[in-house]
Protein backbone atom coordinates (compact mmCIF):
# COMPACT_ATOMS: atom_id res chain seq x y z
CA UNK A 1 -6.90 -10.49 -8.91
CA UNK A 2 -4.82 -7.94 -7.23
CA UNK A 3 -1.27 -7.17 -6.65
CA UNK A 4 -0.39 -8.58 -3.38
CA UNK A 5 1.88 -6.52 -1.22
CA UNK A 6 5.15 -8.48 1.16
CA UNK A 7 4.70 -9.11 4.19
CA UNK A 8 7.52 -6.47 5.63
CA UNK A 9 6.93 -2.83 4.19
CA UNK A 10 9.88 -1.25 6.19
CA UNK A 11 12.52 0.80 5.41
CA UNK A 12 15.21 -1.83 4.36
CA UNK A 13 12.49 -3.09 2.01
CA UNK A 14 10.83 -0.60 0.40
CA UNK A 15 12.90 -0.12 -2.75
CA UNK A 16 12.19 -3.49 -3.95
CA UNK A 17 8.64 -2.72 -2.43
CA UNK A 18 8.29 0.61 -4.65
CA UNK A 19 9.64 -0.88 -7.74
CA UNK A 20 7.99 -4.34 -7.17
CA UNK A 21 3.93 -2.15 -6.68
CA UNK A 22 4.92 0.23 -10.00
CA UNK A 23 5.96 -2.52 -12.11
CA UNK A 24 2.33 -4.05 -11.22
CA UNK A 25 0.26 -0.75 -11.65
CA UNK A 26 2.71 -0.35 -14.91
CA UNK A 27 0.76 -3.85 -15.99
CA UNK A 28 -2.18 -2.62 -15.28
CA UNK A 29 -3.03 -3.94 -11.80
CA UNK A 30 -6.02 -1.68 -10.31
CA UNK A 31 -5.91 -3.35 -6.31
CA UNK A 32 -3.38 -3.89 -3.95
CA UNK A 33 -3.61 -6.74 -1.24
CA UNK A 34 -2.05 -5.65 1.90
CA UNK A 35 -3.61 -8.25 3.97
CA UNK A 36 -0.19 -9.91 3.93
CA UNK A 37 1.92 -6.76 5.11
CA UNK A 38 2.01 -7.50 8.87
CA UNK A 39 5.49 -5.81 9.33
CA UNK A 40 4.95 -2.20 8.13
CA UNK A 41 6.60 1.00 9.69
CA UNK A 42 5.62 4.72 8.23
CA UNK A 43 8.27 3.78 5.19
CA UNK A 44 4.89 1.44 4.55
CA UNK A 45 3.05 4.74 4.40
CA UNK A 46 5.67 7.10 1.89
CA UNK A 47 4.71 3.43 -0.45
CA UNK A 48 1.10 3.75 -0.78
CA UNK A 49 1.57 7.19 -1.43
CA UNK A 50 4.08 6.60 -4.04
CA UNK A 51 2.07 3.73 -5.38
CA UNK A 52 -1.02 5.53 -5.86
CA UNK A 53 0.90 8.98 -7.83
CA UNK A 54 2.24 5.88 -10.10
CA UNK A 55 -1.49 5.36 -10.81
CA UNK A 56 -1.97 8.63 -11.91
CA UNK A 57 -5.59 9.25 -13.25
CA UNK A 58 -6.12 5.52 -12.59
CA UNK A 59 -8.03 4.56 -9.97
CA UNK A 60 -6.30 1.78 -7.67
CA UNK A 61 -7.70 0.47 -4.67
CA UNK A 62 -5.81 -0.43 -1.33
CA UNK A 63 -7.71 -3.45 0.39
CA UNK A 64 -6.73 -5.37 3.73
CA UNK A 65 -4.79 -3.16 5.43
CA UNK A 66 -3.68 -4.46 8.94
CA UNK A 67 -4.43 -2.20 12.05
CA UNK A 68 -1.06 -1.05 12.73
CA UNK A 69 -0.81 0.23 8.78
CA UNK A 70 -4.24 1.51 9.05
CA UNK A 71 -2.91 3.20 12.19
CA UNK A 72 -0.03 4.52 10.73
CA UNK A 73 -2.63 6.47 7.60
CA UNK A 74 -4.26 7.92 10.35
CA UNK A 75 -1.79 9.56 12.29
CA UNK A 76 -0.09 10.83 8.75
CA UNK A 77 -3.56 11.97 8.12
CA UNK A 78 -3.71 10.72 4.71
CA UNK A 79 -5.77 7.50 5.43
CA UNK A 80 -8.47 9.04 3.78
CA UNK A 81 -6.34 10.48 0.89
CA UNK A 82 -5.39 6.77 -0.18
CA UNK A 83 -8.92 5.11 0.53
CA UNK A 84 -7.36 2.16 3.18
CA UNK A 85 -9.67 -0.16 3.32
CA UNK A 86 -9.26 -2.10 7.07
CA UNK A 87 -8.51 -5.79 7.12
CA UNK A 88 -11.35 -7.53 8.49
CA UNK A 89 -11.91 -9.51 11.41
């Protein structure tokens, strides 16, 4: 089962975000569900990142991302850093 991310990943959010993901990788949660997080702007982007330097060594896995996030990797250039895998259809 993974950790499944909020629906809004913006900037008024993301410090509960941020502490909400560590706590779960913390637990030992590998995957992250974005397929809920609709309402992202790039502060959706600085999260992953953070997320996946809590994980260290560990690997964790980012599944479901909606286009607009998957958008947002892309143009950051780091969509391949985090391993975004697309929401699909």
């Amino acid at each position: 089962m993974a950790w499944r991310a909020p629906v809004r990943l913006r900037m008024a959010e993301a410090s509960a975000a941020l502490d909400a993901g560590r706590a779960a990788i913390a637990a030992g949660e590998t995957r992250i569900d974005l397929s809920a997080a609709t309402d992202v702007d790039s502060s959706a982007v600085a999260l992953l990142l953070a997320w996946r330097r809590s994980a260290g060594a560990r690997a964790l896995a980012f599944e479901g991302a909606s286009p607009a996030l998957a958008e947002l990797a892309k143009l950051y250039g780091v969509d391949e850093l985090i391993g975004l895998v697309p929401a699909t259809s």
